[in-house]
C-alpha atoms as a PDB file:
ATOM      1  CA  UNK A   1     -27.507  34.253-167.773  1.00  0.00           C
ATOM      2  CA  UNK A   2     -24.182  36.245-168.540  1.00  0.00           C
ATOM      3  CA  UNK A   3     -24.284  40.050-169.568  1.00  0.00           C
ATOM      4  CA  UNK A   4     -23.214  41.028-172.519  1.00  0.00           C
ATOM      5  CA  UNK A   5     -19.813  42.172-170.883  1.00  0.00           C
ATOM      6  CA  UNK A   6     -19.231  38.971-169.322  1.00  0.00           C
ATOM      7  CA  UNK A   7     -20.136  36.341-171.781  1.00  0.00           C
ATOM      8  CA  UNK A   8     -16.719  35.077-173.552  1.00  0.00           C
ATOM      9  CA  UNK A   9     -15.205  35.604-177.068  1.00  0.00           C
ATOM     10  CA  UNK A  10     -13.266  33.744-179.781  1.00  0.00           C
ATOM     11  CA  UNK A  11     -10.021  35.570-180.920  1.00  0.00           C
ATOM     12  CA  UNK A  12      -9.224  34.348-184.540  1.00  0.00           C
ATOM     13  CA  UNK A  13      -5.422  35.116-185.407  1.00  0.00           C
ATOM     14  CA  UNK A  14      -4.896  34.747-189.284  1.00  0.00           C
ATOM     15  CA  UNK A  15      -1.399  35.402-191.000  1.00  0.00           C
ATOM     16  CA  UNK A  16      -1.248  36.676-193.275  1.00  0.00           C
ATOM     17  CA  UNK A  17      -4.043  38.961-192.356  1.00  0.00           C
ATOM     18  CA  UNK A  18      -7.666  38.874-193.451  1.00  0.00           C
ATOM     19  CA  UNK A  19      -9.538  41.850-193.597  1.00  0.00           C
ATOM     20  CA  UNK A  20     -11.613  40.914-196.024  1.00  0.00           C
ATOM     21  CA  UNK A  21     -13.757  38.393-193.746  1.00  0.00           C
ATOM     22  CA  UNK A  22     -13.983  41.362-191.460  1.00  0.00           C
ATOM     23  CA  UNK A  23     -15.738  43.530-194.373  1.00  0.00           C
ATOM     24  CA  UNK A  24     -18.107  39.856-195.155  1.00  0.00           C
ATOM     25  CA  UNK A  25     -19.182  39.575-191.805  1.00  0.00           C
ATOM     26  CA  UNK A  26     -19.459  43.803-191.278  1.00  0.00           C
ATOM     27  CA  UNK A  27     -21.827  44.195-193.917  1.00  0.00           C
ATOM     28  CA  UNK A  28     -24.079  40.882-193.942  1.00  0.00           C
ATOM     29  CA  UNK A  29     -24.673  42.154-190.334  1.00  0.00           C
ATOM     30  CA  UNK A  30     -25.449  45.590-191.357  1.00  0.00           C
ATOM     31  CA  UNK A  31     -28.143  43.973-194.062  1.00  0.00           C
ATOM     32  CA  UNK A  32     -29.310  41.339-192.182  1.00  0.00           C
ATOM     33  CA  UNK A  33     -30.133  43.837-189.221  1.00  0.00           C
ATOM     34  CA  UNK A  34     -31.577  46.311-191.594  1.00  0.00           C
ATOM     35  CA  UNK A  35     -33.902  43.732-193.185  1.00  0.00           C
ATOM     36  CA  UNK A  36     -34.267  40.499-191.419  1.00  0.00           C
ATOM     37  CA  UNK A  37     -33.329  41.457-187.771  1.00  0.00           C
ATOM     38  CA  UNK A  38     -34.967  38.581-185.999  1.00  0.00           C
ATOM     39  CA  UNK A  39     -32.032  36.338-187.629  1.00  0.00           C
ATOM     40  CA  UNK A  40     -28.793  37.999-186.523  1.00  0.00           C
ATOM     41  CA  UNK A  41     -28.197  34.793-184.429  1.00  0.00           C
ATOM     42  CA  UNK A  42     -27.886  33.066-187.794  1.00  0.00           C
ATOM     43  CA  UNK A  43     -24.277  34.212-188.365  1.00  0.00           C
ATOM     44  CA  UNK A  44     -21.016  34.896-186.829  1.00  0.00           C
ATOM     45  CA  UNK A  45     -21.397  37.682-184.314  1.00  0.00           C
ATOM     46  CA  UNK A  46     -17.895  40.247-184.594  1.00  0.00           C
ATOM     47  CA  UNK A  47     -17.041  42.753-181.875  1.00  0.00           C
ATOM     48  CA  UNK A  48     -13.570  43.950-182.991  1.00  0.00           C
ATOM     49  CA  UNK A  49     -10.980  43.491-185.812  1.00  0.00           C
ATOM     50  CA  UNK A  50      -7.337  44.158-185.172  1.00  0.00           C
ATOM     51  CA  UNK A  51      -4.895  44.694-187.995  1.00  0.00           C
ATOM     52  CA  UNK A  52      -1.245  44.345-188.250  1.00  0.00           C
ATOM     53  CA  UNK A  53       1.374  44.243-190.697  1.00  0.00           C
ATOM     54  CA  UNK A  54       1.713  40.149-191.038  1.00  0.00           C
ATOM     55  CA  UNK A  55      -1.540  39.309-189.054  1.00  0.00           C
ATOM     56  CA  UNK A  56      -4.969  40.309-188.235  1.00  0.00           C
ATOM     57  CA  UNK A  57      -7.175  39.382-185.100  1.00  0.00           C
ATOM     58  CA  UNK A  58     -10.804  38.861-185.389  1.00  0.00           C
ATOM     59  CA  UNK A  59     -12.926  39.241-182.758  1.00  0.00           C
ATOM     60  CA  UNK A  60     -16.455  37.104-182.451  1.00  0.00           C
ATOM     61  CA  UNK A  61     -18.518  36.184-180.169  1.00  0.00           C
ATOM     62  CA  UNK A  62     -17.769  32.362-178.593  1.00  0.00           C
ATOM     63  CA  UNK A  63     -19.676  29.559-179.267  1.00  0.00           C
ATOM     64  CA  UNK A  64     -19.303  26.955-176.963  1.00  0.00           C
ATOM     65  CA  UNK A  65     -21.589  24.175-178.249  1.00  0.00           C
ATOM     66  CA  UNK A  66     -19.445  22.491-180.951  1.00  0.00           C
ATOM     67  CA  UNK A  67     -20.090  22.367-184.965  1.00  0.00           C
ATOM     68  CA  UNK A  68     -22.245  20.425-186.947  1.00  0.00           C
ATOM     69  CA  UNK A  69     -19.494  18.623-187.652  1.00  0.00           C
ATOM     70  CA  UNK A  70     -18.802  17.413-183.896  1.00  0.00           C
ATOM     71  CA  UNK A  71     -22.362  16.397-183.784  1.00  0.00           C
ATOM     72  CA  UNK A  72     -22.199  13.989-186.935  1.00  0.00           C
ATOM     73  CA  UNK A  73     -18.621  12.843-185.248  1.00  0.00           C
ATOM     74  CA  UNK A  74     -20.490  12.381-181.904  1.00  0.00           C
ATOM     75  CA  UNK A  75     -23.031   9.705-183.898  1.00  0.00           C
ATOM     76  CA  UNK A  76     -20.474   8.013-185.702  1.00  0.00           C
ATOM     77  CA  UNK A  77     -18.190   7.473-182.380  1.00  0.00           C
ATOM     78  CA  UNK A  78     -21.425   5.225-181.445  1.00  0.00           C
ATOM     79  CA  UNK A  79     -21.406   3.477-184.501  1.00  0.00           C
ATOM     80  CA  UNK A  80     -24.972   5.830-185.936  1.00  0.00           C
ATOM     81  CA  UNK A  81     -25.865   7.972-188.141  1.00  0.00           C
ATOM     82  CA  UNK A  82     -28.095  11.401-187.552  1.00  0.00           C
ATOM     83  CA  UNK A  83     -31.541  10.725-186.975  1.00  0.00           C
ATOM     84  CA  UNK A  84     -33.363  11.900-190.476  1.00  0.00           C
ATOM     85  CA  UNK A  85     -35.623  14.056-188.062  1.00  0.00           C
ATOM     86  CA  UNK A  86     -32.788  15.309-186.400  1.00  0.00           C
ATOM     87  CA  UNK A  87     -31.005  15.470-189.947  1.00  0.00           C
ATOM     88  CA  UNK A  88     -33.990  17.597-191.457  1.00  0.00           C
ATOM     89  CA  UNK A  89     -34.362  20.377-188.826  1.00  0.00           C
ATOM     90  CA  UNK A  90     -31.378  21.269-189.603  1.00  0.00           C
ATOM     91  CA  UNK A  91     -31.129  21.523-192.949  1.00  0.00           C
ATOM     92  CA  UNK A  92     -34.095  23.604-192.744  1.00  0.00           C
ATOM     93  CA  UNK A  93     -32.350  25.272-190.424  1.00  0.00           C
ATOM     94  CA  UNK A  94     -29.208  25.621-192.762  1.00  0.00           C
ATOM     95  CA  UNK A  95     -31.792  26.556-195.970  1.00  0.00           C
ATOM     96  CA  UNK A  96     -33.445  29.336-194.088  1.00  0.00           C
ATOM     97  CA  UNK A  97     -29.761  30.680-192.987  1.00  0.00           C
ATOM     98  CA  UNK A  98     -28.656  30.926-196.383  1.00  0.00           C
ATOM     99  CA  UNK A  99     -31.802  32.321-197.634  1.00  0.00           C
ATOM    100  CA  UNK A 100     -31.607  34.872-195.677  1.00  0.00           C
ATOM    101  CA  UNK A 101     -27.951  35.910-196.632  1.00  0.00           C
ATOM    102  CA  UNK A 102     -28.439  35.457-200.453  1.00  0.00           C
ATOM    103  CA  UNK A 103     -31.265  37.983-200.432  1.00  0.00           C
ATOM    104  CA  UNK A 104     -28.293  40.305-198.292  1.00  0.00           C
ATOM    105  CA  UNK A 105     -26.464  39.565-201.820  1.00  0.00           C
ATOM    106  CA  UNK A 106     -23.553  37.824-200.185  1.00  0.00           C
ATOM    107  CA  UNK A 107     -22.327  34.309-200.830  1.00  0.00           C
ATOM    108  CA  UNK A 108     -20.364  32.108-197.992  1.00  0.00           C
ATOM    109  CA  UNK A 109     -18.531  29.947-200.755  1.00  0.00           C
ATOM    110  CA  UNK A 110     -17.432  27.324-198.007  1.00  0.00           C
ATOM    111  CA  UNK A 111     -20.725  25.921-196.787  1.00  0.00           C
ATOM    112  CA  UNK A 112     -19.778  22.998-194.795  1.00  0.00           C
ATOM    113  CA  UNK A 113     -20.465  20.967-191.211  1.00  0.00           C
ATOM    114  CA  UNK A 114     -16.859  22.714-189.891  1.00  0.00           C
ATOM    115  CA  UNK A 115     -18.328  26.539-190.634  1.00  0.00           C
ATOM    116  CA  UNK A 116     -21.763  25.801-188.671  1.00  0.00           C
ATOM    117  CA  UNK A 117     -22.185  26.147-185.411  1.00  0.00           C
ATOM    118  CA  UNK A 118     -24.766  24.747-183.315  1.00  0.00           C
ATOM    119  CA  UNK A 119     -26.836  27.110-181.076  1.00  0.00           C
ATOM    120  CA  UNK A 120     -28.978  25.229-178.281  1.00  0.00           C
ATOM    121  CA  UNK A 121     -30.164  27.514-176.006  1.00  0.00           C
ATOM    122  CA  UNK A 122     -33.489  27.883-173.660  1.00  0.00           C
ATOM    123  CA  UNK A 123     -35.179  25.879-171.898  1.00  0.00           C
ATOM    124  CA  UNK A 124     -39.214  26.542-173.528  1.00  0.00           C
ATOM    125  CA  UNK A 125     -39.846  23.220-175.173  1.00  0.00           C
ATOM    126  CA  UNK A 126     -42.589  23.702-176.475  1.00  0.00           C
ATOM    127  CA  UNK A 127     -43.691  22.366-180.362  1.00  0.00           C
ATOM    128  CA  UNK A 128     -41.616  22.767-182.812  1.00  0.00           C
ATOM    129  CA  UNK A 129     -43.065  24.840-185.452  1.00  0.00           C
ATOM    130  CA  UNK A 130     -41.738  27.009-188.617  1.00  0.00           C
ATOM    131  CA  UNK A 131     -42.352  30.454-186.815  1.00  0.00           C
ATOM    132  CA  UNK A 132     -39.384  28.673-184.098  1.00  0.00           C
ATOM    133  CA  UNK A 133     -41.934  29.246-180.863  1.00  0.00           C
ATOM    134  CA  UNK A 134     -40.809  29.264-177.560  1.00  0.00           C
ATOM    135  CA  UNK A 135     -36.894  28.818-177.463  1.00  0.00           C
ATOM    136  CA  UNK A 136     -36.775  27.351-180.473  1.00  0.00           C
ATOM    137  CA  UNK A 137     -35.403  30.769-181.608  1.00  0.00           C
ATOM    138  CA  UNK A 138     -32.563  29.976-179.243  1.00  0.00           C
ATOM    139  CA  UNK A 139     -31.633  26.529-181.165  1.00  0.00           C
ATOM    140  CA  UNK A 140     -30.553  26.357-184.455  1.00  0.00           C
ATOM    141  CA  UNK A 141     -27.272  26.763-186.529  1.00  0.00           C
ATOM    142  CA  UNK A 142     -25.107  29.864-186.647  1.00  0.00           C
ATOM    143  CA  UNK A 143     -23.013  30.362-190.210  1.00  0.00           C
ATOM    144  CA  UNK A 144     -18.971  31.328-189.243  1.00  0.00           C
ATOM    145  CA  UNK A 145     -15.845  31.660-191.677  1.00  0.00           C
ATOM    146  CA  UNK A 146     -16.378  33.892-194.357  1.00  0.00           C
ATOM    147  CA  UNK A 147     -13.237  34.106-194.960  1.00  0.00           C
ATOM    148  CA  UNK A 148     -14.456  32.684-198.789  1.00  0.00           C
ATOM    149  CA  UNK A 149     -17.096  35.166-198.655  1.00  0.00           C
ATOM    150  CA  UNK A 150     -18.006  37.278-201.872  1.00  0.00           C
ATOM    151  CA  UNK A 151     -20.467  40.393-201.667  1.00  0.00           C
ATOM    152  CA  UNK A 152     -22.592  40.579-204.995  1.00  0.00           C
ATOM    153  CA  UNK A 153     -23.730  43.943-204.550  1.00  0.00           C
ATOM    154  CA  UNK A 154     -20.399  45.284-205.380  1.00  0.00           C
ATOM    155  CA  UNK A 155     -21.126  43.403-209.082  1.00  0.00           C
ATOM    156  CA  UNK A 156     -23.951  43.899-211.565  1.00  0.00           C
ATOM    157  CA  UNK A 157     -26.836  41.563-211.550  1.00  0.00           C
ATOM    158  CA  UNK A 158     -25.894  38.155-212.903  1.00  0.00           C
ATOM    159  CA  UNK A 159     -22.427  38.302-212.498  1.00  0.00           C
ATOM    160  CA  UNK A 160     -20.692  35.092-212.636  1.00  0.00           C
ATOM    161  CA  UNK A 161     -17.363  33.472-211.466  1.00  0.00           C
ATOM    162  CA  UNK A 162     -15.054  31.064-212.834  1.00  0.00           C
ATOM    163  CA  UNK A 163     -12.344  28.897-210.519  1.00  0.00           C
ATOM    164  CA  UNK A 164     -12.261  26.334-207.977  1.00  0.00           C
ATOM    165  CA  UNK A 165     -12.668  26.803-204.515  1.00  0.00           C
ATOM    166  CA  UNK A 166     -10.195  24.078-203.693  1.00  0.00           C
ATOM    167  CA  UNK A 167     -12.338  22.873-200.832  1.00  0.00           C
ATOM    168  CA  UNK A 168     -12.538  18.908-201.829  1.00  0.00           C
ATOM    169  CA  UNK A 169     -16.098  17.481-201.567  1.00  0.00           C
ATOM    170  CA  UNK A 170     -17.724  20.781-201.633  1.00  0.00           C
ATOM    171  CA  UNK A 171     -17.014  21.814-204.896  1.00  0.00           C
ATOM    172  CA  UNK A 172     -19.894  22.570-206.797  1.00  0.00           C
ATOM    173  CA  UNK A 173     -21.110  20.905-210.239  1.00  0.00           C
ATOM    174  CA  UNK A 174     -20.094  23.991-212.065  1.00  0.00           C
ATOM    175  CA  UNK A 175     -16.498  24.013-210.809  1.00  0.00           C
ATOM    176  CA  UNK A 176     -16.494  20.249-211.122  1.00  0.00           C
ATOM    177  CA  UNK A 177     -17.354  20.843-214.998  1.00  0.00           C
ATOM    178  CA  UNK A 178     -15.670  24.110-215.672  1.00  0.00           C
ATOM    179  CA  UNK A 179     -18.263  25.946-216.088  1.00  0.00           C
ATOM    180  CA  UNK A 180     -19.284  29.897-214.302  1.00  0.00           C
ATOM    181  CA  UNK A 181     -20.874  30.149-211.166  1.00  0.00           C
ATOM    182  CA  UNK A 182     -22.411  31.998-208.292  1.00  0.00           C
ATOM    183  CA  UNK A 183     -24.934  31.311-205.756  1.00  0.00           C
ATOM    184  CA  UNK A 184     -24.324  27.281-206.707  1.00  0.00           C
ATOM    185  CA  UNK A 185     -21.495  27.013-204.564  1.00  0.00           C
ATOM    186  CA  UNK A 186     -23.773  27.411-201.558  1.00  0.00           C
ATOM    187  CA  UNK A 187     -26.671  25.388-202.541  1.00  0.00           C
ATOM    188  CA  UNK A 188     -24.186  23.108-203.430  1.00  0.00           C
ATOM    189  CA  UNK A 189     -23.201  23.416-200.269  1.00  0.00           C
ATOM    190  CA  UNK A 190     -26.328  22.765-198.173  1.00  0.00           C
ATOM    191  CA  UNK A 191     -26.565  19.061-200.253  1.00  0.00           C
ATOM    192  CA  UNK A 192     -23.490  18.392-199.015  1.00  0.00           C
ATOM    193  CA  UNK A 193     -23.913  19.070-195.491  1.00  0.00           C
ATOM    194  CA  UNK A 194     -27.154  17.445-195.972  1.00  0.00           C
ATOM    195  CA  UNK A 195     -25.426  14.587-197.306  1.00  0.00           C
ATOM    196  CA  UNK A 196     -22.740  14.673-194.190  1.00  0.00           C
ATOM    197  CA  UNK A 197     -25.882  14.587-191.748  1.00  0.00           C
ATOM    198  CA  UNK A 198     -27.894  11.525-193.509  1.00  0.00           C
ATOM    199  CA  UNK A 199     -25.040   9.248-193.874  1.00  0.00           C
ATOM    200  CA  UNK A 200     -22.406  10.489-192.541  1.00  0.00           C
ATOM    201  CA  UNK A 201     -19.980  11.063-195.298  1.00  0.00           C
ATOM    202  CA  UNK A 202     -18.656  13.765-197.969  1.00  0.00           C
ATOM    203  CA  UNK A 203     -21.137  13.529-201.039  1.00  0.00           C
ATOM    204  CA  UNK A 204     -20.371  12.453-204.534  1.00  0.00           C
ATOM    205  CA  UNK A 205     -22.066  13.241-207.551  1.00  0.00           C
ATOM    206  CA  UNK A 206     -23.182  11.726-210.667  1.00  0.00           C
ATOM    207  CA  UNK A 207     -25.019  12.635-213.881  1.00  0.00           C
ATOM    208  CA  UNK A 208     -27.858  10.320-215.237  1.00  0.00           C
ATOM    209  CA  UNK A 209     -29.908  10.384-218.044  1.00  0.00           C
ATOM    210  CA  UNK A 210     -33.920  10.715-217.320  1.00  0.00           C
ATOM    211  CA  UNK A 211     -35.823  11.224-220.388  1.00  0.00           C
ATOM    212  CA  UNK A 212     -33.122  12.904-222.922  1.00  0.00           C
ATOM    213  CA  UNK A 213     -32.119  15.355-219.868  1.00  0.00           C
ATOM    214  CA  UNK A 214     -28.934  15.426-217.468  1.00  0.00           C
ATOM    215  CA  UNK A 215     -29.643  14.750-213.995  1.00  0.00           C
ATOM    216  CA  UNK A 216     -27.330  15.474-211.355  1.00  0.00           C
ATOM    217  CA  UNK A 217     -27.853  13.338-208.034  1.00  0.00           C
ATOM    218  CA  UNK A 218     -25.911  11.920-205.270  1.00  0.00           C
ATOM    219  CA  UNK A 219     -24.206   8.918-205.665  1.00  0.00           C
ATOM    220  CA  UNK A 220     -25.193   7.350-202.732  1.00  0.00           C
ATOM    221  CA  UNK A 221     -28.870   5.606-202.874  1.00  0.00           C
ATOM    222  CA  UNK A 222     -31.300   7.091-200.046  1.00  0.00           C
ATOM    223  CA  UNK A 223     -32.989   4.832-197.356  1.00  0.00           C
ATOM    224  CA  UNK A 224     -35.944   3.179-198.493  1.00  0.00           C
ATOM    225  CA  UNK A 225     -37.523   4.297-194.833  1.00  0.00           C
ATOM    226  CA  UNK A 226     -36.556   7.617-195.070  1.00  0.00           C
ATOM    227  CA  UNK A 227     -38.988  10.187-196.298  1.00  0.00           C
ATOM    228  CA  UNK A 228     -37.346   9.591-200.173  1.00  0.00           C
ATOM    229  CA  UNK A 229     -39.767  12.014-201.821  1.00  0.00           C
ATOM    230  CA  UNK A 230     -38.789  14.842-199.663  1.00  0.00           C
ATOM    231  CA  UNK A 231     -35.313  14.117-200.434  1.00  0.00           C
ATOM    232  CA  UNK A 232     -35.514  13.335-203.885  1.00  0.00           C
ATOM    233  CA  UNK A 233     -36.812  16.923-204.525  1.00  0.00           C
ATOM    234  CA  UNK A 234     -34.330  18.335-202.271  1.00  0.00           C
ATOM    235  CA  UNK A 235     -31.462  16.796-204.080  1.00  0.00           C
ATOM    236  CA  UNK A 236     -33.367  17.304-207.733  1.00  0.00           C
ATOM    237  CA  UNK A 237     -34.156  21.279-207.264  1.00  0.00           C
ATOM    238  CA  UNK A 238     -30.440  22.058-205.442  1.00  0.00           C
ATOM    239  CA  UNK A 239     -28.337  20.364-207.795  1.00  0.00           C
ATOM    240  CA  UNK A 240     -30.112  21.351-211.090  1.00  0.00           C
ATOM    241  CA  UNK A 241     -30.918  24.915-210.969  1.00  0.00           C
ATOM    242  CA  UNK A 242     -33.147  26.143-213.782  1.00  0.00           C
ATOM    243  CA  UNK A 243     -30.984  27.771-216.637  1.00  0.00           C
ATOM    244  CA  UNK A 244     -31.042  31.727-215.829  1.00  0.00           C
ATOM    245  CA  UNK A 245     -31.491  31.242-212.196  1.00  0.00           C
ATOM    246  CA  UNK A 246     -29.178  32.695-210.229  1.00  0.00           C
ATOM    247  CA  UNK A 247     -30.428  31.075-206.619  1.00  0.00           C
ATOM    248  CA  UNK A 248     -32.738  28.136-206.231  1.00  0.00           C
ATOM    249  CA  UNK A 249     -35.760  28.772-204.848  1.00  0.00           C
ATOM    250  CA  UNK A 250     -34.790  27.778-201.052  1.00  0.00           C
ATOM    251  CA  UNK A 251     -37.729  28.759-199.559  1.00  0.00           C
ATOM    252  CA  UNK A 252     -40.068  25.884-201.508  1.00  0.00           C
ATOM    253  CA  UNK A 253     -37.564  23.440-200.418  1.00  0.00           C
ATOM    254  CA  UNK A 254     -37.468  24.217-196.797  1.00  0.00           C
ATOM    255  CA  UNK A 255     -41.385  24.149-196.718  1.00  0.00           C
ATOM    256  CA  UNK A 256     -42.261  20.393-197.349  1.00  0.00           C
ATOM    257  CA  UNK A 257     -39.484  19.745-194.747  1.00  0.00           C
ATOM    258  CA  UNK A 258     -41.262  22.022-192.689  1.00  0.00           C
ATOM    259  CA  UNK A 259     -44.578  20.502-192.764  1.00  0.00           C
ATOM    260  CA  UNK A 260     -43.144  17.116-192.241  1.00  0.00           C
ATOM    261  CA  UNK A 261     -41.646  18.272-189.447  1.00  0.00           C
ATOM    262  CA  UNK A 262     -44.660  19.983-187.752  1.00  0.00           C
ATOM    263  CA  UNK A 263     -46.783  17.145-187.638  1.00  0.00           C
ATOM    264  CA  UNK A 264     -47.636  15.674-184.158  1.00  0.00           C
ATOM    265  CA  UNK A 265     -45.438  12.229-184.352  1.00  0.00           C
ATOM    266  CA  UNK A 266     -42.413  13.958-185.849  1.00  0.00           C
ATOM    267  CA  UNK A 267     -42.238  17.205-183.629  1.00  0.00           C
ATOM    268  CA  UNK A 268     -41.852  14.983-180.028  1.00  0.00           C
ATOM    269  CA  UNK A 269     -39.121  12.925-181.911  1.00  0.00           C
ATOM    270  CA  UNK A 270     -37.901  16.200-183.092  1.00  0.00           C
ATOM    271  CA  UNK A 271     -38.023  17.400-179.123  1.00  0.00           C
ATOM    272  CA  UNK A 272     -36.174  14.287-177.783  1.00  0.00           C
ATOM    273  CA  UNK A 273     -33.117  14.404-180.062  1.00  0.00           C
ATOM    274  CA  UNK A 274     -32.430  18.161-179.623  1.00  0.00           C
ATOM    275  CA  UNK A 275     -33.006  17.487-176.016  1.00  0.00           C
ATOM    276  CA  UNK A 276     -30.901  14.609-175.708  1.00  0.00           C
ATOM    277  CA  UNK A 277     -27.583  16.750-177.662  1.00  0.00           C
ATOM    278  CA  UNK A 278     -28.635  19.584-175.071  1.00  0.00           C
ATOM    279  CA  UNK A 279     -27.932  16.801-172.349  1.00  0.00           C
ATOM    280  CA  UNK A 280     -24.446  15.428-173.904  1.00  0.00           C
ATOM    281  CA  UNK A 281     -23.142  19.062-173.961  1.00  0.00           C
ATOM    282  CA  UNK A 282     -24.371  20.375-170.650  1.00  0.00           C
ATOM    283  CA  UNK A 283     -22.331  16.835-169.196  1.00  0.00           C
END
């Protein structure tokens, strides 16, 4: 493999300049390395930032695998969809990610298939398992573009915003109803992507009545073959947070996923379609 001096880099040129994402990115990799160092491949890498009077320059490290985005585009150029097994890898892969930065007290605010990267390196293929064995470590998603990015620490607990984010289809039920906001936007977020991967489209919304109470769910019915009660919590825990919570509890969404995905049957599937995108982008 390349050294460190000799692997490439992305320059981003923004005008008018952006030092801000420079500070996002500066200090989630500060906290992330202090407390979760074994997931600093999780989000954008920066080597440099260059300031001028009209523009800035952001240096990052270069990923050369394509987005999320590219991936879905990739399936619906053949006239597919994401396989769900392929689908649910990585939105554990996405929930763990922004786990991880929420408890760094930072929110992305523009959680989308664009702003994640896809990471498929090594060559170990051995199970897939939660712990990420072998190069599973390697694979993955890496978060990028924080230019949105807001850094709670510098608020007190339970602070709250109001606006829009102007990002159509992303915009979480709180902005859509005018109401304050915080870590929603990303968990809003992740459903969306989510949303992008299973059926290859933005999500919509829609509130329904279940027993006196409003329940928010996507528009869009689920597969009967897919694995529906997986999903239905999913969908059900991100998009109606408890009143008083300020994060949903990612961590006992990802897990179900997780233990679908470990068993035998579903971790060779899971093995053949990450192989078989490793393939298409080595070609």
């Amino acid at each position: 493999g390349l050294s460190d001096e000799e692997k490439p880099l992305a320059l981003k040129v923004q005008s008018p300049a952006c030092p801000w994402e420079f500070y996002i990115c500066s200090q989630l990799h500060d906290r992330v390395s202090a407390w979760y160092p074994e997931e600093k491949d999780s989000f954008l890498g920066i080597h440099n930032f260059h300031l001028f009077q009209n523009h800035s320059i952001l240096v990052s490290d270069y990923y050369e695998q394509g987005t999320l985005q590219d991936i879905i585009n990739l399936y619906l150029s053949r006239g597919e969809k994401v396989d769900e097994v392929l689908a649910m890898y990585y939105v554990v892969e996405l929930l763990r990610v922004v786990e991880v930065m929420h408890q760094c007290q930072i929110i992305h605010g523009d959680i989308k298939p664009d702003n994640l990267v896809v990471r498929n390196g090594g060559e170990g293929w051995v199970d897939w398992e939660s712990s990420r064995p072998g190069s599973w470590n390697d694979k993955g998603l890496t978060l990028i573009d924080f230019g949105r990015g807001i850094d709670q620490a510098l608020f007190d607990d339970g602070f709250k915003f109001e606006g829009d984010s102007g990002t159509e289809g992303f915009q979480c039920i709180e902005m859509q109803e005018g109401k304050e906001w915080s870590y929603q936007i990303d968990t809003y977020g992740i459903c969306a992507v989510a949303h992008c991967l299973l059926f290859g489209e933005y999500m919509k919304v829609e509130a329904v009545d279940i027993d006196g109470t409003k329940i928010w769910q996507p528009t869009q019915p689920l597969k009967r073959y897919w694995q529906t009660d997986l999903w239905d919590v999913f969908f059900l825990n991100l998009l109606n947070p408890q009143e008083g919570e300020q994060s949903a509890p990612l961590a006992s969404v990802r897990e179900p996923f997780e233990k679908y995905l470990e068993t035998k049957g579903q971790t060779e599937r899971l093995k053949g379609q990450v192989c078989n995108l490793s393939c298409t982008y080595s070609e």
